[in-house]
C-alpha atoms as a PDB file:
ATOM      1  CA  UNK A   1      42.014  96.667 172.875  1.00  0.00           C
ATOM      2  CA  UNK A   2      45.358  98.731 172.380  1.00  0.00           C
ATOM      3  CA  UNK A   3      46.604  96.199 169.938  1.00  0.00           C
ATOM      4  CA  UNK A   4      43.690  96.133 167.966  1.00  0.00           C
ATOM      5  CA  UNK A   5      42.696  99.486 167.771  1.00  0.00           C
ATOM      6  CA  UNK A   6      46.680  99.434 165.967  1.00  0.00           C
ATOM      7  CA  UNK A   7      45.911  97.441 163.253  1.00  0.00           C
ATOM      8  CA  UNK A   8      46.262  98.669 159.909  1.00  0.00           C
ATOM      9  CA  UNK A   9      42.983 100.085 158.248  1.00  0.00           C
ATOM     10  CA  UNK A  10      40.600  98.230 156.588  1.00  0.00           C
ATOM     11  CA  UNK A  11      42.120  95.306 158.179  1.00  0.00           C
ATOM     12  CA  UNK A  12      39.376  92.058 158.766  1.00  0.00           C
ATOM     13  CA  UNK A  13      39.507  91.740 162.578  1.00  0.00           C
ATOM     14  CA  UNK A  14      37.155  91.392 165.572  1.00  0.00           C
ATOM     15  CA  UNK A  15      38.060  91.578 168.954  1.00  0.00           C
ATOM     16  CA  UNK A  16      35.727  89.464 171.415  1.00  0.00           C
ATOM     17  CA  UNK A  17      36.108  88.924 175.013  1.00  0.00           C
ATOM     18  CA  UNK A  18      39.428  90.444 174.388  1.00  0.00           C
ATOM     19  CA  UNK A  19      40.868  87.453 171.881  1.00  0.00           C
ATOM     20  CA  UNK A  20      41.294  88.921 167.946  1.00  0.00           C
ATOM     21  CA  UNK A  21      39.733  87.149 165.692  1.00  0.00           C
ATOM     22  CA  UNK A  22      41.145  87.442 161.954  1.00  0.00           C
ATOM     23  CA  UNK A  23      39.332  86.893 158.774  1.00  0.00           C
ATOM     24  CA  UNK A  24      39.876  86.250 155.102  1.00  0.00           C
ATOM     25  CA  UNK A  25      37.703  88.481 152.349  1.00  0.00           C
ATOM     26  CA  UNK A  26      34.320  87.179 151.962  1.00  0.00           C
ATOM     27  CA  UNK A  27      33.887  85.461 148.623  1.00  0.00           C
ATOM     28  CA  UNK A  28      31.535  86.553 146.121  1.00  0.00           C
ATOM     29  CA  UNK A  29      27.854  85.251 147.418  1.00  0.00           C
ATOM     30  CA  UNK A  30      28.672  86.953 150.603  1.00  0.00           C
ATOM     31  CA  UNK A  31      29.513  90.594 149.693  1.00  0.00           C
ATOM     32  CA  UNK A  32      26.603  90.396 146.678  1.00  0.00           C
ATOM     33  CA  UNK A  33      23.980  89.624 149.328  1.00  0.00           C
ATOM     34  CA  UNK A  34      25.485  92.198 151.785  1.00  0.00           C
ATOM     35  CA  UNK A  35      25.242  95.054 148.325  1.00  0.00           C
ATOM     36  CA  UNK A  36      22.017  94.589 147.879  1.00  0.00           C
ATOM     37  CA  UNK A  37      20.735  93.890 151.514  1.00  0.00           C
ATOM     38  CA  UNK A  38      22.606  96.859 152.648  1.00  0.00           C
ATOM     39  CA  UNK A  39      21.643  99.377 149.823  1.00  0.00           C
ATOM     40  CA  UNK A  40      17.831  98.312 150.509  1.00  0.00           C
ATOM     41  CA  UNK A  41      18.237  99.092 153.869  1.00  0.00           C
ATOM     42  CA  UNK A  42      20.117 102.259 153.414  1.00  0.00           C
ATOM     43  CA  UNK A  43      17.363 103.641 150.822  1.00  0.00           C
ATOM     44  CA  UNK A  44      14.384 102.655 152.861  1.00  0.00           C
ATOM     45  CA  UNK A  45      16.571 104.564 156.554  1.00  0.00           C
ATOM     46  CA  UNK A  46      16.886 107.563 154.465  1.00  0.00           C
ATOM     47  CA  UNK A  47      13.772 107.704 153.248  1.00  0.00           C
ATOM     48  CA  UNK A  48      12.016 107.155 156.738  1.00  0.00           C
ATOM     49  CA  UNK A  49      14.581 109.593 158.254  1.00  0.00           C
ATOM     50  CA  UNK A  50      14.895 105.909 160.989  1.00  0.00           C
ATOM     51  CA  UNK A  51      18.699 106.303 161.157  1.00  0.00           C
ATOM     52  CA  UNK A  52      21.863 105.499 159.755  1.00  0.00           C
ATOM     53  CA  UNK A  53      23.087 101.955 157.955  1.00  0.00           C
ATOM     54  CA  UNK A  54      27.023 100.990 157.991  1.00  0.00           C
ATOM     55  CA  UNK A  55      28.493  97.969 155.893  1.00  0.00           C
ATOM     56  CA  UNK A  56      31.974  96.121 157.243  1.00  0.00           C
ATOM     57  CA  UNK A  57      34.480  97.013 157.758  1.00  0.00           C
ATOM     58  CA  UNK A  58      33.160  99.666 160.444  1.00  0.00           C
ATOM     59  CA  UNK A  59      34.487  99.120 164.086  1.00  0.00           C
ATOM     60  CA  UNK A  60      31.270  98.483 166.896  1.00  0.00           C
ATOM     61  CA  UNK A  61      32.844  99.014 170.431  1.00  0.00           C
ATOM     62  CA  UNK A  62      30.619  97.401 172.389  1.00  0.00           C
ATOM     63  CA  UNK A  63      32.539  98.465 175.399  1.00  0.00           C
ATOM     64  CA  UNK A  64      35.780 100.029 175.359  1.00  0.00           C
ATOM     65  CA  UNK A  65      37.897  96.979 176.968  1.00  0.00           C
ATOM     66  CA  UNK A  66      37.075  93.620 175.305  1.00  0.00           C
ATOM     67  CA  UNK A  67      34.878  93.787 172.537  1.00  0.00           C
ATOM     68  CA  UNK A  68      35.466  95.396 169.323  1.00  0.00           C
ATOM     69  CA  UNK A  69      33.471  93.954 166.412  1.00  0.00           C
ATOM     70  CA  UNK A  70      32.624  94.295 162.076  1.00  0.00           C
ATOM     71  CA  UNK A  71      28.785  93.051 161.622  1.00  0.00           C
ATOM     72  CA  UNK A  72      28.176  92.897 157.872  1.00  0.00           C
ATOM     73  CA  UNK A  73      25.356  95.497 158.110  1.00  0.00           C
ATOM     74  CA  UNK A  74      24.632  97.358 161.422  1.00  0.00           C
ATOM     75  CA  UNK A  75      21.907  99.830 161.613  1.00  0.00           C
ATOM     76  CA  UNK A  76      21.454 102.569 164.787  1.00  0.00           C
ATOM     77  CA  UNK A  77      18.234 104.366 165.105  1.00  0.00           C
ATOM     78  CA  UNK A  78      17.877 108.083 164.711  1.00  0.00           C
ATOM     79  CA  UNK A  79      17.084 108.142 168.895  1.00  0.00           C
ATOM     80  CA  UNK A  80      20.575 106.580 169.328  1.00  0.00           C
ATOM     81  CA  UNK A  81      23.077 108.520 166.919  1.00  0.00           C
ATOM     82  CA  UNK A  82      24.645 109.644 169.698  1.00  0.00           C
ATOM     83  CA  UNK A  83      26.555 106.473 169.917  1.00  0.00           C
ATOM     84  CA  UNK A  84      28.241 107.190 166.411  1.00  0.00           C
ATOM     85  CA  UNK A  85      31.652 109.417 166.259  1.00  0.00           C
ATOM     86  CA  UNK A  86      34.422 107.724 164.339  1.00  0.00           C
ATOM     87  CA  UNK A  87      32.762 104.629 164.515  1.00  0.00           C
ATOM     88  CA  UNK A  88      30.211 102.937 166.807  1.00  0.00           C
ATOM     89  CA  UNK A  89      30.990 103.019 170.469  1.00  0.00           C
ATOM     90  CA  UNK A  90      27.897 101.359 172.272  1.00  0.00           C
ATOM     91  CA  UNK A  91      24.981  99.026 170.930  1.00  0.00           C
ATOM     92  CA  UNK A  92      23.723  99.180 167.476  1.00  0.00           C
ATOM     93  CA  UNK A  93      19.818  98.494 167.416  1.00  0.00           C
ATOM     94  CA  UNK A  94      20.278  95.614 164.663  1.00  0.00           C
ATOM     95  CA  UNK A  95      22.926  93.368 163.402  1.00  0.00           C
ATOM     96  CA  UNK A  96      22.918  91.487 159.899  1.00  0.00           C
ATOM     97  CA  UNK A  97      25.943  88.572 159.581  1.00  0.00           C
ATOM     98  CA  UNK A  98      26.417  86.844 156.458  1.00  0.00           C
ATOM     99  CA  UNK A  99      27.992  83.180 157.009  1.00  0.00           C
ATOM    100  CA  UNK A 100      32.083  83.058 156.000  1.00  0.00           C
ATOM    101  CA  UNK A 101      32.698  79.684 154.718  1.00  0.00           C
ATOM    102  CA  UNK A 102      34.575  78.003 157.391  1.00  0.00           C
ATOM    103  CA  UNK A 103      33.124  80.140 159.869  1.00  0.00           C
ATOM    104  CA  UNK A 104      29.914  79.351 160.960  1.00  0.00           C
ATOM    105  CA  UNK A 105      30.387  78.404 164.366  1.00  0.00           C
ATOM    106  CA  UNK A 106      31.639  82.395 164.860  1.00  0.00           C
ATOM    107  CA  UNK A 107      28.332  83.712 163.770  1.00  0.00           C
ATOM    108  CA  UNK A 108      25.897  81.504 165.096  1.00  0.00           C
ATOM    109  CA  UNK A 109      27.614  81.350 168.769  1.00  0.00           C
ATOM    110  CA  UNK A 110      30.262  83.251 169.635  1.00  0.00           C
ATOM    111  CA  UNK A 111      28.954  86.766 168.313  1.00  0.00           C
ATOM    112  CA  UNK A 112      24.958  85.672 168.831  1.00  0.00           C
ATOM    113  CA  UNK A 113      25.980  85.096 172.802  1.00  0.00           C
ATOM    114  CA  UNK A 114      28.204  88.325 172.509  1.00  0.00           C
ATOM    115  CA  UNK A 115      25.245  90.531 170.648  1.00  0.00           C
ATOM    116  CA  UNK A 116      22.379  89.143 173.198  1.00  0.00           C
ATOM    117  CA  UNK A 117      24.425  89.653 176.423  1.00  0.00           C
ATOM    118  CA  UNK A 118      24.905  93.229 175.546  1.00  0.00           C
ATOM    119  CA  UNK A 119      21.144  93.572 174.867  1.00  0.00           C
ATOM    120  CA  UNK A 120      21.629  94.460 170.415  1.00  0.00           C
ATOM    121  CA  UNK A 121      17.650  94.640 170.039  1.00  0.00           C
ATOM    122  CA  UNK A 122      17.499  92.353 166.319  1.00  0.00           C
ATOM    123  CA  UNK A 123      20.183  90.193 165.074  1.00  0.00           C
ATOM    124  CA  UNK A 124      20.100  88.339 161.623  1.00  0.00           C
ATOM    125  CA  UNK A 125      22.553  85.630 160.459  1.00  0.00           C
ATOM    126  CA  UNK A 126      22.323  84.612 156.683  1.00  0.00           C
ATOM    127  CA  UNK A 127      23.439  81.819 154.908  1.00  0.00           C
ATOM    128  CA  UNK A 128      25.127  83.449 151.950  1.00  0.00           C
ATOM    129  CA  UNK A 129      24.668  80.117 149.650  1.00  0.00           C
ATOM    130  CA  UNK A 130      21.303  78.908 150.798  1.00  0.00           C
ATOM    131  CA  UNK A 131      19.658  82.727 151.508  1.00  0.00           C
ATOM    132  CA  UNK A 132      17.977  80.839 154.592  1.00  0.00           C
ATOM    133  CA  UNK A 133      17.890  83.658 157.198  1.00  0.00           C
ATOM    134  CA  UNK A 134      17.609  82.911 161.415  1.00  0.00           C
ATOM    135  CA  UNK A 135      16.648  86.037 163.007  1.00  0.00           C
ATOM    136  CA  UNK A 136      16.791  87.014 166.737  1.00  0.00           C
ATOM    137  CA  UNK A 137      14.909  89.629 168.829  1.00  0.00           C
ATOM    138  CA  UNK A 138      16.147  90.575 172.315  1.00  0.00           C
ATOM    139  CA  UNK A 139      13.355  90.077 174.872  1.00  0.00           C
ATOM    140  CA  UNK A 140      13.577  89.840 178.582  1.00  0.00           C
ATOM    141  CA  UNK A 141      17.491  90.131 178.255  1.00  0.00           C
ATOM    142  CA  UNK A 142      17.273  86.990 176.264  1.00  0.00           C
ATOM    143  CA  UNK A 143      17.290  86.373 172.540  1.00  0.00           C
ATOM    144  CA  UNK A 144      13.956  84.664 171.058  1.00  0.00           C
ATOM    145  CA  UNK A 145      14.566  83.027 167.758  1.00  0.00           C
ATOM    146  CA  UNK A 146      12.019  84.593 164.724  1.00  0.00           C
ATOM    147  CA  UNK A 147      10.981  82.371 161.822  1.00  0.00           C
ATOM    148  CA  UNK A 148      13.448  81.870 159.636  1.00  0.00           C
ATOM    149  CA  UNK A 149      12.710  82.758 156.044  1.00  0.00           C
ATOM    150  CA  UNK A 150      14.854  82.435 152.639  1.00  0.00           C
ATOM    151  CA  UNK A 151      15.892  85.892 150.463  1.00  0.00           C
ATOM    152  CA  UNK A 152      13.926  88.417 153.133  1.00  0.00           C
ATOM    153  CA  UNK A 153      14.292  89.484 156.297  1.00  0.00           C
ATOM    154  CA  UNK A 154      11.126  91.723 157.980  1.00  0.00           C
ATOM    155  CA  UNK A 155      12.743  93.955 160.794  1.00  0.00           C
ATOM    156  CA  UNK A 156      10.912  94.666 163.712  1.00  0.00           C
ATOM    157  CA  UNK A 157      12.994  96.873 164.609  1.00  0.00           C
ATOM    158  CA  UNK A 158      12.336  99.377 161.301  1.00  0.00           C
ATOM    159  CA  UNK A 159       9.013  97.438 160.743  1.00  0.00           C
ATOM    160  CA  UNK A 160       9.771  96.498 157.258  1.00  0.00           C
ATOM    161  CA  UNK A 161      11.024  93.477 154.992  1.00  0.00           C
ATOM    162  CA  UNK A 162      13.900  94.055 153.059  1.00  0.00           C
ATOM    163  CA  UNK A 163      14.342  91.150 150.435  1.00  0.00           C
ATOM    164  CA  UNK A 164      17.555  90.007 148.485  1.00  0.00           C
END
């Protein structure tokens, strides 16, 4: 954790089960689905006072030993804002990844497994070239897998769909 929290600002990095994990920039189907996801989901928060919406790159500390992480979009309730100072230290209520080319394996495992074991209540990977989304609820201390749709995601969480 001491090395990472020295890297340079700004700087595309996760740190997971204490191994940092590097990234390139996303390319250009990524970050416009992220926009427009992220300013849908910022509007419609705001409006319905239900909390606060970061984009990446915006440290989660999941604990304050091992796991450090940048999830595209993360959204924390209005009930939980205490967890927000500098950045996130604790468990955001919902998580939104966008693939990285390359990467896939990273989203779909690695950080699903990482998200579920420390209970993130809605987590929703996207396929930035195909829009097909896979969402995941936490139930029972387990993830359950939601439909998966293309171009929409409906949050139960904020009990809304958000399209893109």
């Amino acid at each position: 954790m001491e090395v990472y929290k020295q890297l340079p600002e700004g700087t595309l990095a996760e740190l997971i089960e204490g191994t940092i994990y590097m990234s390139p920039s996303p390319i250009r189907s990524h970050q416009r689905i992220v926009s427009i996801l992220s300013s849908k989901m910022i509007l419609f928060t705001e409006d319905t006072k239900a909390g606060e919406v970061y984009v990446a790159p915006f440290d989660v500390y999941l604990d304050e030993h091992l796991n450090a992480v940048q999830p595209d979009i993360v959204f924390v309730s209005t009930a939980r804002l205490s967890i927000i100072s500098q950045h996130i230290h604790g468990v955001p209520d919902l998580v939104v990844e966008v693939l990285s080319e390359g990467n896939e394996s990273h989203d779909r495992i690695r950080k699903k497994n990482l998200y579920e074991r420390f209970g993130v209540k809605e987590y929703w990977i996207i396929n930035p070239e195909t829009k097909e989304v896979t969402g995941y609820f936490h139930d029972n201390n387990q993830y359950k897998e939601l439909d998966k749709t293309v171009g929409k995601i409906t949050s139960r969480v904020l009990n809304h769909t958000f399209e893109f």
